[in-house]
Protein backbone atom coordinates (compact mmCIF):
# COMPACT_ATOMS: atom_id res chain seq x y z
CA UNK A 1 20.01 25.31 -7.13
CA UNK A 2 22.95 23.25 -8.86
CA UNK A 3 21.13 19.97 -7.63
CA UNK A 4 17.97 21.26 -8.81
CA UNK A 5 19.78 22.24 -12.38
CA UNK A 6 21.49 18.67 -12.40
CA UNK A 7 17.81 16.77 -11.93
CA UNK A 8 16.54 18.58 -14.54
CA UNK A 9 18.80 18.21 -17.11
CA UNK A 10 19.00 14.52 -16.14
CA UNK A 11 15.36 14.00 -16.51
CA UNK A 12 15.48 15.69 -20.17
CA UNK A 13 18.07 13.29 -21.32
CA UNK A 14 16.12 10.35 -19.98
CA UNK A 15 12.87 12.29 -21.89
CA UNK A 16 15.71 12.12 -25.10
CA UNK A 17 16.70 8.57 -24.49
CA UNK A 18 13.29 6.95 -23.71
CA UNK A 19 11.76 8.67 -27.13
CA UNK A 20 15.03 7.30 -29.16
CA UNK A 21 14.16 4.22 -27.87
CA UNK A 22 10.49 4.53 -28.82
CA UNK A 23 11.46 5.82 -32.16
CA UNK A 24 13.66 2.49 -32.91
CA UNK A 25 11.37 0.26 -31.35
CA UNK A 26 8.33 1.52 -34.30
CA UNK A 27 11.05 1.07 -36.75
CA UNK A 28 11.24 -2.06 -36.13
CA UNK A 29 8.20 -3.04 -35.81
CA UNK A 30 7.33 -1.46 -39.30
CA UNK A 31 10.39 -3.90 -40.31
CA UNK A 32 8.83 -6.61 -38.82
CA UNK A 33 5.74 -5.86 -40.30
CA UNK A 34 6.92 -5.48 -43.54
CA UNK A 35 8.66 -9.00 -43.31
CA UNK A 36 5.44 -10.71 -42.40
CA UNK A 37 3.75 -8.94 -45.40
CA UNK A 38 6.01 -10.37 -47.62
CA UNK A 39 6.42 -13.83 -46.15
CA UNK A 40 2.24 -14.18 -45.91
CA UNK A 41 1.66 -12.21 -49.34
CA UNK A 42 4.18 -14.34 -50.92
CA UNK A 43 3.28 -17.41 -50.35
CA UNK A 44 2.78 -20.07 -53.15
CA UNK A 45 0.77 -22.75 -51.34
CA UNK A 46 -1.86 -22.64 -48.74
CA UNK A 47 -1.55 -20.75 -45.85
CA UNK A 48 -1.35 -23.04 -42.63
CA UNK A 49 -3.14 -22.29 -39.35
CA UNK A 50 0.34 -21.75 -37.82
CA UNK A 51 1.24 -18.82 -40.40
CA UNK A 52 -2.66 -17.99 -38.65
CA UNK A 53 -1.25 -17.82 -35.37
CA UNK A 54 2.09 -16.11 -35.50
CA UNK A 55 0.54 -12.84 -37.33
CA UNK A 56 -2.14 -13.00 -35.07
CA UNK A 57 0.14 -12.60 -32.21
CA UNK A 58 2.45 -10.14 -33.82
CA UNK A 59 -0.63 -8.11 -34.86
CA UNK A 60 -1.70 -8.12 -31.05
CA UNK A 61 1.58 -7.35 -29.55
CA UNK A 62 2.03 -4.52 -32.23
CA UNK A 63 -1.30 -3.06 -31.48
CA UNK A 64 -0.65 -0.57 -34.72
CA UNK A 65 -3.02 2.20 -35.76
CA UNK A 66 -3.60 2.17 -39.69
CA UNK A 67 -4.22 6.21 -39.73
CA UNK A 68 -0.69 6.56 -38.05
CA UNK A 69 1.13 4.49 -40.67
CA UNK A 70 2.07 5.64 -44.03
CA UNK A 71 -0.16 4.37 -46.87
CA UNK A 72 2.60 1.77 -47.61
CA UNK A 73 2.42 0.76 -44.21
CA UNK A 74 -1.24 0.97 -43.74
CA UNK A 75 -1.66 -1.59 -46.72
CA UNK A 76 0.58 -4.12 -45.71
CA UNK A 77 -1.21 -4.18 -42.18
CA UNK A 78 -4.48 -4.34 -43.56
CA UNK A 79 -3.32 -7.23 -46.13
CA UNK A 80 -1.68 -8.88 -43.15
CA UNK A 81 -4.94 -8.55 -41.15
CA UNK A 82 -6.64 -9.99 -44.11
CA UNK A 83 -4.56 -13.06 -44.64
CA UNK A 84 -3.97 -14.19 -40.94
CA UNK A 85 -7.68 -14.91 -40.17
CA UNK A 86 -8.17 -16.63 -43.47
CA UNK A 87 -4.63 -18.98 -42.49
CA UNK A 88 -7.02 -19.63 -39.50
CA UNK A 89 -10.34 -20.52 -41.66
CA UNK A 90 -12.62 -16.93 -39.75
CA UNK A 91 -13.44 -15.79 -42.92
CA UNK A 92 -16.20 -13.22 -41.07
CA UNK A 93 -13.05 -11.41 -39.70
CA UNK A 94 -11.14 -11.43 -43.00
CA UNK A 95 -13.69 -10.49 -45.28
CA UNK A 96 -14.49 -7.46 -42.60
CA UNK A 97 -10.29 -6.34 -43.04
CA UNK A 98 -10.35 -7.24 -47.09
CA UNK A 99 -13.63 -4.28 -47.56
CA UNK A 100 -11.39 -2.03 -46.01
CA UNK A 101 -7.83 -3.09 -47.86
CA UNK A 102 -10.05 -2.69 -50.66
CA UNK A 103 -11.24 0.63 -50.14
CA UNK A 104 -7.09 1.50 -49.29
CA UNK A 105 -5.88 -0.25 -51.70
CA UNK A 106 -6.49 2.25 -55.11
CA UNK A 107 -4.60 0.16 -57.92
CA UNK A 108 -2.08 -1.61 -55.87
CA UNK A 109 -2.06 -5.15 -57.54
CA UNK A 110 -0.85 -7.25 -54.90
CA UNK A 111 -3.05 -5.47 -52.12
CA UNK A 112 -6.30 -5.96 -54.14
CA UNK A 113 -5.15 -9.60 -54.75
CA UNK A 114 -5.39 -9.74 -51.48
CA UNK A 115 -8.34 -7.84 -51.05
CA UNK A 116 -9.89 -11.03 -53.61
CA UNK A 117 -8.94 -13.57 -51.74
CA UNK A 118 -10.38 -12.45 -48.49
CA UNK A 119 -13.51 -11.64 -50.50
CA UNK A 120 -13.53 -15.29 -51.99
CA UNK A 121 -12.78 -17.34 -49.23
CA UNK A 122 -15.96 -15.49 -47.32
CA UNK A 123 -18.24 -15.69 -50.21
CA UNK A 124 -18.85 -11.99 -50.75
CA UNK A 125 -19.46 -12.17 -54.18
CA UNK A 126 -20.03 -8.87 -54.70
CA UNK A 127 -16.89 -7.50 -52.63
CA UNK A 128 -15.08 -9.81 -55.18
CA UNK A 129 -16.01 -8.18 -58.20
CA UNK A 130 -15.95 -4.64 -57.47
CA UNK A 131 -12.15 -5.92 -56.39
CA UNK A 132 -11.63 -7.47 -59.73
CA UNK A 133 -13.33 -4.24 -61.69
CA UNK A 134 -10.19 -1.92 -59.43
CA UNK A 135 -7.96 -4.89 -60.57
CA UNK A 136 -8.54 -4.37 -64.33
CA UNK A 137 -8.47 -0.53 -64.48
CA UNK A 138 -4.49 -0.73 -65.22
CA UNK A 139 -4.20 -4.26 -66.22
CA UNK A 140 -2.34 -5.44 -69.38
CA UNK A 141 -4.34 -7.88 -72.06
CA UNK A 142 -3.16 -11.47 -70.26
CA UNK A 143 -4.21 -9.97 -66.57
CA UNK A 144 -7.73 -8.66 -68.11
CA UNK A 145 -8.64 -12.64 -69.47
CA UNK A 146 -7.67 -13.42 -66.79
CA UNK A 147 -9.76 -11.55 -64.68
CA UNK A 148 -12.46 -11.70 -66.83
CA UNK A 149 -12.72 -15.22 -66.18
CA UNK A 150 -12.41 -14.68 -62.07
CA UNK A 151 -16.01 -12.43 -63.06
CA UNK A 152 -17.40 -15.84 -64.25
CA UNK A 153 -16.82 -17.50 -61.00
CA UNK A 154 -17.59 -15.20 -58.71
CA UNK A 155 -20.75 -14.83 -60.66
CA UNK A 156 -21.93 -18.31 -59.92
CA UNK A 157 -21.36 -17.38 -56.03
CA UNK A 158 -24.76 -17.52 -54.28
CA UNK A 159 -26.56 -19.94 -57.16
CA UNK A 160 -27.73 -23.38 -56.00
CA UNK A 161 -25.73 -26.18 -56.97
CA UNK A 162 -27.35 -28.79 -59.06
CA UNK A 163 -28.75 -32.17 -57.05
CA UNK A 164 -26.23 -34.41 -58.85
CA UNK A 165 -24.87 -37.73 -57.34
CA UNK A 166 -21.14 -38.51 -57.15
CA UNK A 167 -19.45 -41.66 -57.39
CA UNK A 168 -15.61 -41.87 -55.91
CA UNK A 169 -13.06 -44.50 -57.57
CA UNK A 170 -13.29 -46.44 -54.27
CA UNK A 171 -17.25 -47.29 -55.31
CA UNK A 172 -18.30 -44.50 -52.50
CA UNK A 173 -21.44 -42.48 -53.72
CA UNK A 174 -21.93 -38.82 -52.24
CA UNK A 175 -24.70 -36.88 -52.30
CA UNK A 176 -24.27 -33.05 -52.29
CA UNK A 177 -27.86 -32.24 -51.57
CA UNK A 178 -28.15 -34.11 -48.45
CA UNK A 179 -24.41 -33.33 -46.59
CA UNK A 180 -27.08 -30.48 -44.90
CA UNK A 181 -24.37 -27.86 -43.13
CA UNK A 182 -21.23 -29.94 -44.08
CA UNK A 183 -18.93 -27.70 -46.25
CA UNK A 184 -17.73 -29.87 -49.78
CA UNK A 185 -15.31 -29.13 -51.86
CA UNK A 186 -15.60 -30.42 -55.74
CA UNK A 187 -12.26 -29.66 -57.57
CA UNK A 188 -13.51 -30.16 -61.50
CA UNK A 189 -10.85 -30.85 -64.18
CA UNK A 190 -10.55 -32.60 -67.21
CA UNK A 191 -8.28 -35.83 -69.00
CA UNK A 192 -6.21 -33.00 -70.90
CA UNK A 193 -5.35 -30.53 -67.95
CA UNK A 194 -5.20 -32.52 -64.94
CA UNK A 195 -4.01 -31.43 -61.56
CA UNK A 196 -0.88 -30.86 -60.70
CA UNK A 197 1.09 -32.49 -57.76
CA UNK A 198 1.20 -29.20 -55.74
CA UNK A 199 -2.94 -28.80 -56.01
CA UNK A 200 -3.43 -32.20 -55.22
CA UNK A 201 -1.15 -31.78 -51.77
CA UNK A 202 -2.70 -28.58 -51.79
CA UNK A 203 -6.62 -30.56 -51.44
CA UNK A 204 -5.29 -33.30 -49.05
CA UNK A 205 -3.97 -30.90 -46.50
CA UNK A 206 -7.20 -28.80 -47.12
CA UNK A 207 -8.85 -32.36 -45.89
């Protein structure tokens, strides 16, 4: 009986210990998590395919479920989820995660910034601006020009672009109409606000 008694007790302190150890392992994970966010969320220049591939594979070894995690925690994995596929140019994926960070996000700036950006990169023109509309609800007078001028773009999305030739400084002409599937990229600025060093690396690691 005193064996039996022993076992049993022994078995409900390994029950105690292995759900301690479950309970530190998820806050860590939520740490980690939380890290990322802020390292992918935060970041001033392009995202690169490696940034891609490290969430990725924390997002897979977490394996986290968005209605068990606190609405803090639910937006920064859904902004997470966003931003890794984009790092890794599958903008099908991201724009799929940025609806639903959208839907989540209620006026949280910095998730429905994200939320834009997945929206953008896909070409949803129409997830973009009911992101923008949620982004000006609570915004001050510099945010809302702002915005308002993010509306112009994305309302261009969709339009054809006009047949026009280009000529490069090398002599090299281009034309747009006949590249056929081939994605181009036309950055458009003027004598008085040209770009800056960081937007020019920016386009040549694009490249």
């Amino acid at each position: 009986m005193r064996q039996r008694t022993l076992i049993s007790l022994l078995a409900l302190g390994l029950i105690s210990v292995s759900a301690t150890s479950a309970n530190a392992q998820s806050s860590g994970v939520l740490a980690e998590l939380k890290a990322l966010h802020a390292r992918l969320s935060g970041a001033k220049t392009l995202l690169t395919p490696a940034d891609g591939r490290i969430a990725g594979d924390r997002l897979a070894e977490w394996k986290l479920d968005p209605a068990k995690l606190s609405p803090e925690d639910k937006l920064r994995l859904l902004t997470v989820e966003t931003l890794a596929p984009l790092a890794l140019g599958d903008a099908a994926t991201a724009v799929e995660k940025a609806r639903l960070l959208a839907e989540a996000a209620g006026d949280d700036g910095a998730s429905l910034d994200a939320a834009y950006l997945g929206a953008v990169a896909s070409g949803d023109a129409q997830l973009a601006e009911l992101v923008l509309r949620k982004r000006a609800d609570k915004a001050d007078a510099a945010l809302r020009k702002e915005l308002s001028r993010k509306r112009q773009w994305t309302s261009t999305v969709g339009r054809k672009a006009p047949e026009v030739d280009i000529t490069a400084d090398d002599g090299k002409d281009f034309k747009p109409a006949k590249r056929g599937d081939k994605v181009l990229v036309i950055d458009f600025w003027n004598t008085l606000s040209p770009p800056g060093d960081k937007q020019v690396a920016s386009l040549v690691k694009l490249h």
